[in-house]
N, C-alpha and C. Protein backbone atom coordinates (compact mmCIF):
# COMPACT_ATOMS: atom_id res chain seq x y z
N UNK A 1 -17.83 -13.93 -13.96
CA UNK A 1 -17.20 -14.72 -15.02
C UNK A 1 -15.74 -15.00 -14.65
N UNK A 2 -15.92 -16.64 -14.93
CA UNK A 2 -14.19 -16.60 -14.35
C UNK A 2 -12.76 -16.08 -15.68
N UNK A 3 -12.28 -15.74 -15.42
CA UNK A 3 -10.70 -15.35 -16.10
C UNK A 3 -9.54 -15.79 -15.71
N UNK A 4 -8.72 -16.12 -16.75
CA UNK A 4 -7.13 -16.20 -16.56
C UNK A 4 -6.56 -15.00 -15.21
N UNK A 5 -7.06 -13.91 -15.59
CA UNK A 5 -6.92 -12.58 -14.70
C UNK A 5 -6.96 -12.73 -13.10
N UNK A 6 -8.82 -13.28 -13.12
CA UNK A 6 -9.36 -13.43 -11.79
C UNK A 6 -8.78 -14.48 -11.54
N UNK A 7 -8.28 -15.79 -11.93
CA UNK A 7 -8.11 -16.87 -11.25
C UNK A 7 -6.55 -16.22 -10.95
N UNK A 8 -5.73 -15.85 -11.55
CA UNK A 8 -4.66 -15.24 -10.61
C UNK A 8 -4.90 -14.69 -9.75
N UNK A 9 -5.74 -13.22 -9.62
CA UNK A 9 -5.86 -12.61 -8.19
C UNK A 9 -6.11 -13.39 -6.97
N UNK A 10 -7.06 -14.48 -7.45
CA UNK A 10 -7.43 -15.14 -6.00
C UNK A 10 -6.45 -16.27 -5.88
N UNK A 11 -5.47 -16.69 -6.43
CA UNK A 11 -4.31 -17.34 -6.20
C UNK A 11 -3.20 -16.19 -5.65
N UNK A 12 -3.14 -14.78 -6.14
CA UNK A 12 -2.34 -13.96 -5.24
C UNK A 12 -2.99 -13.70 -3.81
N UNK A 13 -4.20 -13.94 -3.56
CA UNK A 13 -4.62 -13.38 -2.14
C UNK A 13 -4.56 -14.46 -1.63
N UNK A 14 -4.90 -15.81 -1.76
CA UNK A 14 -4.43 -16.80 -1.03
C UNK A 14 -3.17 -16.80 -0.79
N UNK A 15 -2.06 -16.30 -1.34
CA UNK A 15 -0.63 -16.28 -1.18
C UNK A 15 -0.62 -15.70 0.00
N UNK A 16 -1.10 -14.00 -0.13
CA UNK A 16 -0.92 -13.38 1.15
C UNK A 16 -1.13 -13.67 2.32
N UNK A 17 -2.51 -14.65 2.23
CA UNK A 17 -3.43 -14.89 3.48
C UNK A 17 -2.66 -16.07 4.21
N UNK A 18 -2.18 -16.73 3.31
CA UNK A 18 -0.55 -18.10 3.85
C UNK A 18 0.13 -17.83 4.24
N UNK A 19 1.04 -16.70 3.51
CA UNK A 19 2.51 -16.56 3.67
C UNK A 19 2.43 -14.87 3.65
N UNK A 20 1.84 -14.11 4.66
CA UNK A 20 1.95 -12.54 4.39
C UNK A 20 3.60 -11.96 4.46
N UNK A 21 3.65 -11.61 3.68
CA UNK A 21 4.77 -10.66 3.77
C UNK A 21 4.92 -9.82 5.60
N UNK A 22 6.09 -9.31 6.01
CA UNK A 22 5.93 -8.27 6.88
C UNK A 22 5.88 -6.90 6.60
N UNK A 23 4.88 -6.37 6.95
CA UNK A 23 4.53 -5.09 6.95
C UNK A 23 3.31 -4.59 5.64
N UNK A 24 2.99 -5.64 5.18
CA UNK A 24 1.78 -4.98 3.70
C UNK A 24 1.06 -5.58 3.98
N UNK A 25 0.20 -5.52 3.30
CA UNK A 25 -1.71 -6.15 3.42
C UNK A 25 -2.43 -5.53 2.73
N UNK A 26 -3.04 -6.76 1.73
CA UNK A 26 -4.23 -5.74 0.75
C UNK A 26 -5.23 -7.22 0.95
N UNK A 27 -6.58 -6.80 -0.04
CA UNK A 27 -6.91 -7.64 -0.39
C UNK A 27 -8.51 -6.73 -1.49
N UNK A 28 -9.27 -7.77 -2.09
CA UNK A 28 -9.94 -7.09 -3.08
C UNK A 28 -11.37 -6.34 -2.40
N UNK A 29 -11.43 -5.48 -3.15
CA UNK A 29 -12.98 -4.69 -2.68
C UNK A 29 -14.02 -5.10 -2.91
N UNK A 30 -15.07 -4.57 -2.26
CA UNK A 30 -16.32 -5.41 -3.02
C UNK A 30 -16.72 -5.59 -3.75
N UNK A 31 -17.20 -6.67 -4.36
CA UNK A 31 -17.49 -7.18 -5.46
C UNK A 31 -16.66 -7.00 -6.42
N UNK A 32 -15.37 -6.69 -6.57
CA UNK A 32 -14.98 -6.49 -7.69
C UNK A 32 -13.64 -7.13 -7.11
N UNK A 33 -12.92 -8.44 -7.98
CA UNK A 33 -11.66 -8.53 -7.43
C UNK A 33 -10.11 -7.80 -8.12
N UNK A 34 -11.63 -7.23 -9.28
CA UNK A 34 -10.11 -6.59 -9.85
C UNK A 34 -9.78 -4.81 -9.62
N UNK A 35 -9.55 -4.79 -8.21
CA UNK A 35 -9.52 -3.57 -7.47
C UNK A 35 -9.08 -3.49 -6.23
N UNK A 36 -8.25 -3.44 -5.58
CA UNK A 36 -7.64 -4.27 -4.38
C UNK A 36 -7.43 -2.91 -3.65
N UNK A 37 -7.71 -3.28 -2.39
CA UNK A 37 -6.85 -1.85 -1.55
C UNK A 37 -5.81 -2.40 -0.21
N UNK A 38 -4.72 -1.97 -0.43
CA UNK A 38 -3.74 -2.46 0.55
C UNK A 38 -3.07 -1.44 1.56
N UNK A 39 -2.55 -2.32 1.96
CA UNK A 39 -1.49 -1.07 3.36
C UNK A 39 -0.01 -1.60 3.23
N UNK A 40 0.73 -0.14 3.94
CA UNK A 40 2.36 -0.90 3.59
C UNK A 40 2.20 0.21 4.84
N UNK A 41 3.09 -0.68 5.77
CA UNK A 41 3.71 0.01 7.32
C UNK A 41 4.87 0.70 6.84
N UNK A 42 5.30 1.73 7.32
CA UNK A 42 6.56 2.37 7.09
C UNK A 42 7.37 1.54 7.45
N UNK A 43 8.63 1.46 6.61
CA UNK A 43 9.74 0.47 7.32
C UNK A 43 10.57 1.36 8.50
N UNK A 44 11.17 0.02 9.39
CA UNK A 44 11.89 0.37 10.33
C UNK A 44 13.26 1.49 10.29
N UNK A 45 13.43 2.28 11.29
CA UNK A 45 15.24 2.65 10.49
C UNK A 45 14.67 3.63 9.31
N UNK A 46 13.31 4.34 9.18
CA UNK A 46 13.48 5.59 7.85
C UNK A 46 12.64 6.40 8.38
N UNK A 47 12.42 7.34 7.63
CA UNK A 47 12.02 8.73 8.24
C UNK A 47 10.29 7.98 7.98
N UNK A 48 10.23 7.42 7.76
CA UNK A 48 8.46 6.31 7.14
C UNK A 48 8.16 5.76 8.53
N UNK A 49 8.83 5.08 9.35
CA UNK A 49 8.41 4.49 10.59
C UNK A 49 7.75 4.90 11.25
N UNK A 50 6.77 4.22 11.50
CA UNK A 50 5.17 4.36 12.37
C UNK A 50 4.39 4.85 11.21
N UNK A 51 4.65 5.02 10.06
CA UNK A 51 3.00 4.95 8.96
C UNK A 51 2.45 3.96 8.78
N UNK A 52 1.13 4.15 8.13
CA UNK A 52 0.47 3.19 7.73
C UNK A 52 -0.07 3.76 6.49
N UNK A 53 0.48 3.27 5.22
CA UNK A 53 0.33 4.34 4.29
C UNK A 53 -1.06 3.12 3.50
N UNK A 54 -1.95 3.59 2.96
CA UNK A 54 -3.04 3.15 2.12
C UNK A 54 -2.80 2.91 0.86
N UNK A 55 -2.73 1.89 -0.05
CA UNK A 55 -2.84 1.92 -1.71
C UNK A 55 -4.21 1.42 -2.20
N UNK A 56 -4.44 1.78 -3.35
CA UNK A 56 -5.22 1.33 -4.51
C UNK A 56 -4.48 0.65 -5.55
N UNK A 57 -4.63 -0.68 -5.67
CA UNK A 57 -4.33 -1.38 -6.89
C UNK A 57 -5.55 -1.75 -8.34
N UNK A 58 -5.65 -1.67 -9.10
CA UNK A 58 -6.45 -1.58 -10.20
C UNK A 58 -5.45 -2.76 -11.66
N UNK A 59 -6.51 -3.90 -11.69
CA UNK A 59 -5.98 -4.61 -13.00
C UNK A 59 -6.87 -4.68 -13.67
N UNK A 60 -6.49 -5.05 -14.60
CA UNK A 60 -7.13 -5.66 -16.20
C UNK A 60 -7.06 -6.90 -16.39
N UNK A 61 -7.99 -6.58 -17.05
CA UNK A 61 -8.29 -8.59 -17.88
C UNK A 61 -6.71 -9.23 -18.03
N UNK A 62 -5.64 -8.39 -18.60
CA UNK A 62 -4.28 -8.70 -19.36
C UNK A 62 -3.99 -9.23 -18.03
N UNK A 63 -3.89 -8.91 -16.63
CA UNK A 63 -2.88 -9.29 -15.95
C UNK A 63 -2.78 -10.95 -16.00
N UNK A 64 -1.30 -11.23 -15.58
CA UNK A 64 -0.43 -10.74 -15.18
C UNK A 64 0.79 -10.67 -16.34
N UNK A 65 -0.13 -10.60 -17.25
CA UNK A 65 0.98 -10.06 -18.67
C UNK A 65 1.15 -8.57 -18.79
N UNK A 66 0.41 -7.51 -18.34
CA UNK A 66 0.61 -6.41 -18.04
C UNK A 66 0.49 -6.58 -16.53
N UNK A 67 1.02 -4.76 -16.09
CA UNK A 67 0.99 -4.74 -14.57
C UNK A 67 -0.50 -4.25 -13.90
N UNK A 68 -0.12 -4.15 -13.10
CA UNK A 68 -1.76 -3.04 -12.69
C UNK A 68 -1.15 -1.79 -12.25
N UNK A 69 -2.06 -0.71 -12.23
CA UNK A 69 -2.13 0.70 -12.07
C UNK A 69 -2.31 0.47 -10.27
N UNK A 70 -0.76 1.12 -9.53
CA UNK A 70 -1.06 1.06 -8.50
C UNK A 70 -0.90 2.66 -7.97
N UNK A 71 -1.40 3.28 -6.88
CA UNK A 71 -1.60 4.53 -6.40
C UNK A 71 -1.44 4.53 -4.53
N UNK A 72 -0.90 5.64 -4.05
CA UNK A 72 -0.70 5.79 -2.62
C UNK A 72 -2.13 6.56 -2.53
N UNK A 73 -3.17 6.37 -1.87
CA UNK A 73 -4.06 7.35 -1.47
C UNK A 73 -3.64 7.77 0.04
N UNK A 74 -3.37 7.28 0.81
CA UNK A 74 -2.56 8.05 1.40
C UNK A 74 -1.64 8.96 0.90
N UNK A 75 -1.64 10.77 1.89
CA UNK A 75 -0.60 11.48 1.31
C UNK A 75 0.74 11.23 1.23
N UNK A 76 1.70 11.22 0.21
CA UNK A 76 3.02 11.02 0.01
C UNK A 76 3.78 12.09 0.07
N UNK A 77 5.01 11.79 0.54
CA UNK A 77 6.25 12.84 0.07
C UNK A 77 7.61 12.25 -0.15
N UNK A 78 7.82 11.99 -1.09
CA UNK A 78 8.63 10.95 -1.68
C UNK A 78 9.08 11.00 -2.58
N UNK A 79 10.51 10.75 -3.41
CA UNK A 79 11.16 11.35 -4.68
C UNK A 79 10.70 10.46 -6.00
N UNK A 80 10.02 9.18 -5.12
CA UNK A 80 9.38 8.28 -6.36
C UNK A 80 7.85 8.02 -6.40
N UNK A 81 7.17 9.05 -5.63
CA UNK A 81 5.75 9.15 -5.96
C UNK A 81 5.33 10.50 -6.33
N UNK A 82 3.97 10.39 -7.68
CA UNK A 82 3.89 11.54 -8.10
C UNK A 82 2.67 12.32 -6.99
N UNK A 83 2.29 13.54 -7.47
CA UNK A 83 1.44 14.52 -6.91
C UNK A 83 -0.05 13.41 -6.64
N UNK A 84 -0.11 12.40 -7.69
CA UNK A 84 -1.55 11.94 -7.64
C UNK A 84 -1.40 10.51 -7.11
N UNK A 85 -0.25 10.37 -6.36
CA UNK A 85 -0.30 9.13 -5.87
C UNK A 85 0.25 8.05 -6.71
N UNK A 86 0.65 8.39 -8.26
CA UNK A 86 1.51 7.32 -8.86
C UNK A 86 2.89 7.02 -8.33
N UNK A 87 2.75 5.53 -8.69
CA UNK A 87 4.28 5.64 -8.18
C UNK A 87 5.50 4.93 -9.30
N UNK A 88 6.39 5.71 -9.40
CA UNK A 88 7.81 5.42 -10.52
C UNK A 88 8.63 4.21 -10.07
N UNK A 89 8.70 3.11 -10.33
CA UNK A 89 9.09 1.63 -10.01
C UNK A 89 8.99 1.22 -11.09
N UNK A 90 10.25 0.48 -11.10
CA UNK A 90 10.67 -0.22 -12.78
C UNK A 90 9.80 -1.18 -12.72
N UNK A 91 9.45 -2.18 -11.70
CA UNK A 91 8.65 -3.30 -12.22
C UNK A 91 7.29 -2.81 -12.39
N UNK A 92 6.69 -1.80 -12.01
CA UNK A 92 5.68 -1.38 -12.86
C UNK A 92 5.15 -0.97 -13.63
N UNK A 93 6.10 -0.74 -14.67
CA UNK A 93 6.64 -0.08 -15.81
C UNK A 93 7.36 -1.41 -16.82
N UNK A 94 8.48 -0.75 -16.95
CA UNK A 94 9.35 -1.43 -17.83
C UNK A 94 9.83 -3.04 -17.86
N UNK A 95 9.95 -2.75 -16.92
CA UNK A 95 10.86 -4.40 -16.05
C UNK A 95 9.84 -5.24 -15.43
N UNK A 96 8.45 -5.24 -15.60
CA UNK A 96 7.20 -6.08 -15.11
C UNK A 96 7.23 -7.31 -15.71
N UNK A 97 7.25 -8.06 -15.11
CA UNK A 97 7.33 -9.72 -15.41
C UNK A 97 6.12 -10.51 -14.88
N UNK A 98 5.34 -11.28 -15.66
CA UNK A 98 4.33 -12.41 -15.01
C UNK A 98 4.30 -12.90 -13.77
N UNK A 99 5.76 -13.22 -13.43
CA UNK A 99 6.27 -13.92 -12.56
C UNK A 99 5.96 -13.14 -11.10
N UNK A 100 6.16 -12.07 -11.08
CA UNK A 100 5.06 -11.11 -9.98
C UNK A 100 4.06 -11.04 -10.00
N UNK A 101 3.83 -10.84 -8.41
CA UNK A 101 2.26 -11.11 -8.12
C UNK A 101 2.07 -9.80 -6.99
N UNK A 102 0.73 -9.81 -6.25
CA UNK A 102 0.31 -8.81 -5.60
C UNK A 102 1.54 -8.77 -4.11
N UNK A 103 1.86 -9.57 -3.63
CA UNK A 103 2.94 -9.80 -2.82
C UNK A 103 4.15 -8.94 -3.16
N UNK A 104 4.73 -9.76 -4.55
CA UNK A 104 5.97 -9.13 -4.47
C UNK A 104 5.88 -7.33 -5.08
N UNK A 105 4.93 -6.93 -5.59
CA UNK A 105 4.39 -5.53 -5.76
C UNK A 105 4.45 -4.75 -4.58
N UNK A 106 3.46 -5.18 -3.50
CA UNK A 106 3.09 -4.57 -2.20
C UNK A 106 5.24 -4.40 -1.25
N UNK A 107 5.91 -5.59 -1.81
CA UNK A 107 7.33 -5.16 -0.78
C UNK A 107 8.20 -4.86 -1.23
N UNK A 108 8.08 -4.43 -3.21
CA UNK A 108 9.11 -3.63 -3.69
C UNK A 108 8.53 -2.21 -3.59
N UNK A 109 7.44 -1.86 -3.68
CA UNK A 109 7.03 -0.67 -3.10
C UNK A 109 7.54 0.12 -1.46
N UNK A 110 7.66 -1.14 -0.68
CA UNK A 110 7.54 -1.08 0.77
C UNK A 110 9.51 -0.89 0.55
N UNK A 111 10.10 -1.77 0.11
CA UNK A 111 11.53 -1.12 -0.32
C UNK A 111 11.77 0.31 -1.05
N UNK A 112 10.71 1.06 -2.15
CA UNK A 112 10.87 1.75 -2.76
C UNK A 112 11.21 3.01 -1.03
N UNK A 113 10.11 2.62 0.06
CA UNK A 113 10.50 3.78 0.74
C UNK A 113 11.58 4.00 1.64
N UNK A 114 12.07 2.58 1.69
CA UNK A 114 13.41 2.75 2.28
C UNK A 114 14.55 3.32 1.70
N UNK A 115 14.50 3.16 0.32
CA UNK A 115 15.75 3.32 -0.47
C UNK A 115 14.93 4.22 -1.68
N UNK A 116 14.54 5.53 -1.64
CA UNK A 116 14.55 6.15 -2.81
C UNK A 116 15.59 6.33 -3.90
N UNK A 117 14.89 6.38 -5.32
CA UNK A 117 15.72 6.92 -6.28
C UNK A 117 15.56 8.54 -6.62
N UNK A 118 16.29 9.87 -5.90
CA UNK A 118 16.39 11.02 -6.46
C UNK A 118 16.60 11.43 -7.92
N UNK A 119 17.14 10.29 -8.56
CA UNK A 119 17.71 10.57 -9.96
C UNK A 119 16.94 10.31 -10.94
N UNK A 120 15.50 9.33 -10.69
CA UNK A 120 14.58 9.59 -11.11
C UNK A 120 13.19 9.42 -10.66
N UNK A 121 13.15 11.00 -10.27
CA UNK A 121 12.45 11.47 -9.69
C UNK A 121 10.88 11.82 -10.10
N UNK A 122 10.12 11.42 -9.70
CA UNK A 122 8.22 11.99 -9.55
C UNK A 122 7.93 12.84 -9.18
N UNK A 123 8.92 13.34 -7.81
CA UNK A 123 8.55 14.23 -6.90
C UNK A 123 9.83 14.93 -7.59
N UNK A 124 10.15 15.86 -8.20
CA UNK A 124 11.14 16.89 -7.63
C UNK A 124 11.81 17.49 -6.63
N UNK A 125 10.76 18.05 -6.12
CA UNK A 125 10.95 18.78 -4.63
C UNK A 125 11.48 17.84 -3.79
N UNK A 126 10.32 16.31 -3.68
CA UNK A 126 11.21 16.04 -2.66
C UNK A 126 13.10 15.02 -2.84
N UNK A 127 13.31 15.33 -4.05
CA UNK A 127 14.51 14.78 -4.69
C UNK A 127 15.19 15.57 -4.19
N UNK A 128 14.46 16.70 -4.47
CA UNK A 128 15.80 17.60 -4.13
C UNK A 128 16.41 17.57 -2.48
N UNK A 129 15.51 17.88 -2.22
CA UNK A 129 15.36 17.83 -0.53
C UNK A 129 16.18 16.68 0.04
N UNK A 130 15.57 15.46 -0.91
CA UNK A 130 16.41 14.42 -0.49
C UNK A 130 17.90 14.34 -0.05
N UNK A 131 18.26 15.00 -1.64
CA UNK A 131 20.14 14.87 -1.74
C UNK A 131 20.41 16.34 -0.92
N UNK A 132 19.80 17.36 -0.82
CA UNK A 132 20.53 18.84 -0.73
C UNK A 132 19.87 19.10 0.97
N UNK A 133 18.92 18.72 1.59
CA UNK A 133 18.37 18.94 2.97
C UNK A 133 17.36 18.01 3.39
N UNK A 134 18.49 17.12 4.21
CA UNK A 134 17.39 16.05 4.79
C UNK A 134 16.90 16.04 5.66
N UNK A 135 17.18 16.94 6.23
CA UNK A 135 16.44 17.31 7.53
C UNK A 135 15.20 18.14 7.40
N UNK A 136 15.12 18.74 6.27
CA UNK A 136 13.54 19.45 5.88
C UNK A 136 12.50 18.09 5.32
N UNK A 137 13.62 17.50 4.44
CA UNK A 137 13.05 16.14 3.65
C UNK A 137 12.04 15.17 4.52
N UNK A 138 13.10 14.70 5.95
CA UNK A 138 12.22 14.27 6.48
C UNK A 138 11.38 14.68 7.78
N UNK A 139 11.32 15.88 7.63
CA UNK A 139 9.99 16.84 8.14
C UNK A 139 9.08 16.73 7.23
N UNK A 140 8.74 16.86 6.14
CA UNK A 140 8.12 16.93 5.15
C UNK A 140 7.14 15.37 5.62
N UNK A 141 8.31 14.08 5.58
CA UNK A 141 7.71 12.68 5.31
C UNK A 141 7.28 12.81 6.80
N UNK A 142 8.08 13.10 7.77
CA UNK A 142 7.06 12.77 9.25
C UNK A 142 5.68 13.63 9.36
N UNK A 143 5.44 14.76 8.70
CA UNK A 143 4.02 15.16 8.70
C UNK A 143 2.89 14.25 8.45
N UNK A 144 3.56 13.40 6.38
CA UNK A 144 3.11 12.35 5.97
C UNK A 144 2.56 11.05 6.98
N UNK A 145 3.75 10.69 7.90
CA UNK A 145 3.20 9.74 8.69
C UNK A 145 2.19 9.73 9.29
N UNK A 146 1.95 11.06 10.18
CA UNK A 146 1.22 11.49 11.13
C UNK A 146 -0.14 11.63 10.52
N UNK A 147 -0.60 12.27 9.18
CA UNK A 147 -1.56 11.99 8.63
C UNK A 147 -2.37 10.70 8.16
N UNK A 148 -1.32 9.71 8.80
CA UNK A 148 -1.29 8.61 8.00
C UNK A 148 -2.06 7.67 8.81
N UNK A 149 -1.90 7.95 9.90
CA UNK A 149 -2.53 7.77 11.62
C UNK A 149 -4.40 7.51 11.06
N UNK A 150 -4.88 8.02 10.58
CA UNK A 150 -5.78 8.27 10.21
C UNK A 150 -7.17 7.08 9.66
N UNK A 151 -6.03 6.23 9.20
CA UNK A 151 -6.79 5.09 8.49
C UNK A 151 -7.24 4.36 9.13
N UNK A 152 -6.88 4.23 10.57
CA UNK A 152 -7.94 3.42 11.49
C UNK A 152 -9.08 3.45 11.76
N UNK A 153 -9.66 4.73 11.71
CA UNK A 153 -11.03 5.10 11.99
C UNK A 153 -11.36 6.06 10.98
N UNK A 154 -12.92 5.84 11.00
CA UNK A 154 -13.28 6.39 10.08
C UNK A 154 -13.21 8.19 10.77
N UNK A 155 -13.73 9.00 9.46
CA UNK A 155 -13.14 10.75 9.80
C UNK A 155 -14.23 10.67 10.84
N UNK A 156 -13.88 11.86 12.08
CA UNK A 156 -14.78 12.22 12.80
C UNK A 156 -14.37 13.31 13.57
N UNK A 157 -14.87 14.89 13.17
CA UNK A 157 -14.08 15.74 14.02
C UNK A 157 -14.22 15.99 15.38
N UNK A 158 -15.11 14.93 16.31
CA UNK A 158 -15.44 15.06 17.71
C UNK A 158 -14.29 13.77 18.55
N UNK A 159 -13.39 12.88 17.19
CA UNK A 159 -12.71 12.10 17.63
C UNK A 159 -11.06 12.36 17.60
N UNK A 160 -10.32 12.14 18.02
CA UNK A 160 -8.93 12.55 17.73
C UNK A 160 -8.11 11.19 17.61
N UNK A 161 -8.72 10.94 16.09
CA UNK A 161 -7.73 9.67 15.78
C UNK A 161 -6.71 9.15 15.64
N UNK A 162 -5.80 10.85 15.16
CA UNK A 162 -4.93 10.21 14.93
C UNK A 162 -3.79 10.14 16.53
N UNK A 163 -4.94 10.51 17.68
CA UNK A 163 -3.98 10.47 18.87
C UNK A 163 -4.12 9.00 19.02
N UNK A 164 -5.27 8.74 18.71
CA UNK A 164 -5.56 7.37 19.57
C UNK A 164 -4.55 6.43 18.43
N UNK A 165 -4.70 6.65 17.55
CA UNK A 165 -3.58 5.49 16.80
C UNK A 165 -2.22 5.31 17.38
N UNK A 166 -1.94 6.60 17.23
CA UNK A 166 -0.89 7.22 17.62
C UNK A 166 -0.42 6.09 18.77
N UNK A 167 -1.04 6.10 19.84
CA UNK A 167 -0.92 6.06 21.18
C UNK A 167 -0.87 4.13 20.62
N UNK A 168 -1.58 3.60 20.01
CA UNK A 168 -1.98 1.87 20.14
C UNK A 168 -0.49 1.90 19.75
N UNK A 169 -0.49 2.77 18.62
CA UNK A 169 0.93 1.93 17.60
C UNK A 169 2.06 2.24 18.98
N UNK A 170 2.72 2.96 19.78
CA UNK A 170 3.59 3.11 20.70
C UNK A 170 3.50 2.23 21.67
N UNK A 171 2.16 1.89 22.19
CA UNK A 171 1.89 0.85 23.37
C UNK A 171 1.49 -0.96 23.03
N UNK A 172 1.27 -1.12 21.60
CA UNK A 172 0.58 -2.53 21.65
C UNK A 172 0.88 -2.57 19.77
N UNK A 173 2.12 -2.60 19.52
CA UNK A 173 2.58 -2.63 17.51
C UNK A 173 1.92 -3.71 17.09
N UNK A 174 1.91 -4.86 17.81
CA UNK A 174 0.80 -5.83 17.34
C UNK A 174 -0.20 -5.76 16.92
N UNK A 175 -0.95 -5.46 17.97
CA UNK A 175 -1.84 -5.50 17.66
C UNK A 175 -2.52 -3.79 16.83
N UNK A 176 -1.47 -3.37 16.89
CA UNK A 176 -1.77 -1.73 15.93
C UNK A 176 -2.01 -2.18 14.29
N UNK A 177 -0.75 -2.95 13.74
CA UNK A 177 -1.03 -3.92 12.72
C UNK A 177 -1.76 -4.54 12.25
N UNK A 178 -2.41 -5.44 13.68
CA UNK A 178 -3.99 -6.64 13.59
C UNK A 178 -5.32 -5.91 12.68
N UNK A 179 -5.03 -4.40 13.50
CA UNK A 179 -6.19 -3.30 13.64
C UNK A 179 -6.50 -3.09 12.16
N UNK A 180 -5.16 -2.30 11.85
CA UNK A 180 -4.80 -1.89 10.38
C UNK A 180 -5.10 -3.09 9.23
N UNK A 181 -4.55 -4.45 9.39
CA UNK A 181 -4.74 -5.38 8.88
C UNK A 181 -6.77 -5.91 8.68
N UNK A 182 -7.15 -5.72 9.76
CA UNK A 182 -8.55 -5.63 9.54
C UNK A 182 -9.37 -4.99 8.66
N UNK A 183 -9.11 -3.60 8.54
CA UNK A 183 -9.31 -2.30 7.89
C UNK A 183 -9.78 -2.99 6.67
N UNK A 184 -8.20 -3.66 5.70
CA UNK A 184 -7.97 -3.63 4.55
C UNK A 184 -9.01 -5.49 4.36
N UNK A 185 -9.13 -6.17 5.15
CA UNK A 185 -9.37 -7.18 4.95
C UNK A 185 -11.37 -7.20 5.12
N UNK A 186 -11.22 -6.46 5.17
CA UNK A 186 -12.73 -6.39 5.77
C UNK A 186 -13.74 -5.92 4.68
N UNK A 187 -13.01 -6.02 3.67
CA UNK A 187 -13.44 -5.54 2.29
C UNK A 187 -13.33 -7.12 1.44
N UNK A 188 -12.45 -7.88 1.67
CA UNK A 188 -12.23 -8.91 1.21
C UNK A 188 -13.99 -9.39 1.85
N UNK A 189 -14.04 -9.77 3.26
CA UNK A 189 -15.07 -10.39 3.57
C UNK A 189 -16.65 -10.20 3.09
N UNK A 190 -16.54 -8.66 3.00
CA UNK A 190 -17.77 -7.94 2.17
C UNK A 190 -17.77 -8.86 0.86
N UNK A 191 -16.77 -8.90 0.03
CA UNK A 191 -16.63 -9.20 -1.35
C UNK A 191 -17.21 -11.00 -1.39
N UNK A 192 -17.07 -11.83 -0.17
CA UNK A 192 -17.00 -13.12 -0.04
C UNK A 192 -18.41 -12.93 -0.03
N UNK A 193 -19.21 -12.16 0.79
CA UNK A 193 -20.69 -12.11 1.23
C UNK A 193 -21.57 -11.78 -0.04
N UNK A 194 -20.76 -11.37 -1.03
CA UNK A 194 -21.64 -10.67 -1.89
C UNK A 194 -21.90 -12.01 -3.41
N UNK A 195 -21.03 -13.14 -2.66
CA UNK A 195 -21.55 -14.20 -3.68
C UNK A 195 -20.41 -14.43 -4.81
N UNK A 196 -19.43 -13.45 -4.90
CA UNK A 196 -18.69 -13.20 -5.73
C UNK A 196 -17.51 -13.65 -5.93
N UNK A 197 -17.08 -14.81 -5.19
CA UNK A 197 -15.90 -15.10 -5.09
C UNK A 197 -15.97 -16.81 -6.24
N UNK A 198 -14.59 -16.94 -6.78
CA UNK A 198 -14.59 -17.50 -8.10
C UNK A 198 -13.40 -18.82 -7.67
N UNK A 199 -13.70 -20.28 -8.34
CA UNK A 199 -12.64 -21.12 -7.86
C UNK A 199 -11.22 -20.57 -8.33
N UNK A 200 -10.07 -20.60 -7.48
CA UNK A 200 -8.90 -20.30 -7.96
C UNK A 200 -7.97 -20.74 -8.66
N UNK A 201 -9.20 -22.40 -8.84
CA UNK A 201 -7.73 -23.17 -9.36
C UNK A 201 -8.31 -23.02 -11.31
């Protein structure tokens, strides 16, 4: 059934698929477009560089008059994400405007990890850590990264994925990206196959 809702989402994923942002990528799961799973690369220059961190986005009929419920399933350690993967961002909250879409969500998030807020904090611990020992702080987030390695392949304990990621993202960032970028898009294509896709205009 088409919606005000759905005909936005597939006007936000055509956005992406035009004009991608650098460093994020989502797109919707199967059969359902109102459920999106994306990626945000660690930015350059932070203790985040070389992740590939995983989200879950989740809307409602309301959008884009409400926000959607977004989550890191990838592990976090971060002063503005909680224990369960929520994350504390004014525009997803308070300050959410129509006028955003899945784009500009996916690179104020992708800013949230460059520039944390300690002062209001999700994480405690790592607030604290933040302002009082940053050098534990970002031990803490480079573990995060390294787990983060992960999302390329599926689990397999006879494989050592996260060397082999490891190793693409150092020798070939391009195409480490392409890889990652596939991952998340390859759910979009499932979703196209399944009959389910709705005019956008």
């Amino acid at each position: 059934m088409s919606t005000p809702a759905r005909r936005r989402l597939m006007r936000d994923f055509k956005r992406l698929q035009e004009d991608p942002p650098t460093g994020v990528s989502g797109a919707p799961t199967d059969n359902n477009i109102m459920i999106w799973n994306a990626v945000i690369f660690g930015p350059h220059d932070t203790p985040f560089e070389d992740g590939t961190f995983k989200l879950t986005i989740e809307f409602t009929e309301e959008y884009p008059n409400k926000p959607p419920t977004v989550r890191f399933v990838s592990k976090m350690f971060h002063p503005n994400v909680y224990a369960d993967g929520g994350i504390c961002l004014d525009i997803l909250q308070n300050r959410w405007s129509p006028t955003y879409d899945v784009s500009a969500i996916l690179t104020s998030i992708q800013s949230l990890l460059s520039d944390p807020n300690p002062n209001s904090p999700a994480n405690s611990m790592a607030a604290q850590l933040y302002k009082e020992n940053r050098r534990e702080y970002e031990k803490r987030v480079k573990a995060c990264v390294e787990q983060s390695f992960s999302l390329l392949d599926e689990p397999n304990p006879n494989s050592p994925a996260n060397s082999l990621a490891a190793q693409l993202y150092q020798e070939n960032k391009r195409e480490y990206e392409k890889r990652v970028a596939t991952v998340v898009e390859q759910s979009w294509l499932n979703f196209q196959e399944s009959g389910s896709t709705e005019d956008p205009r």
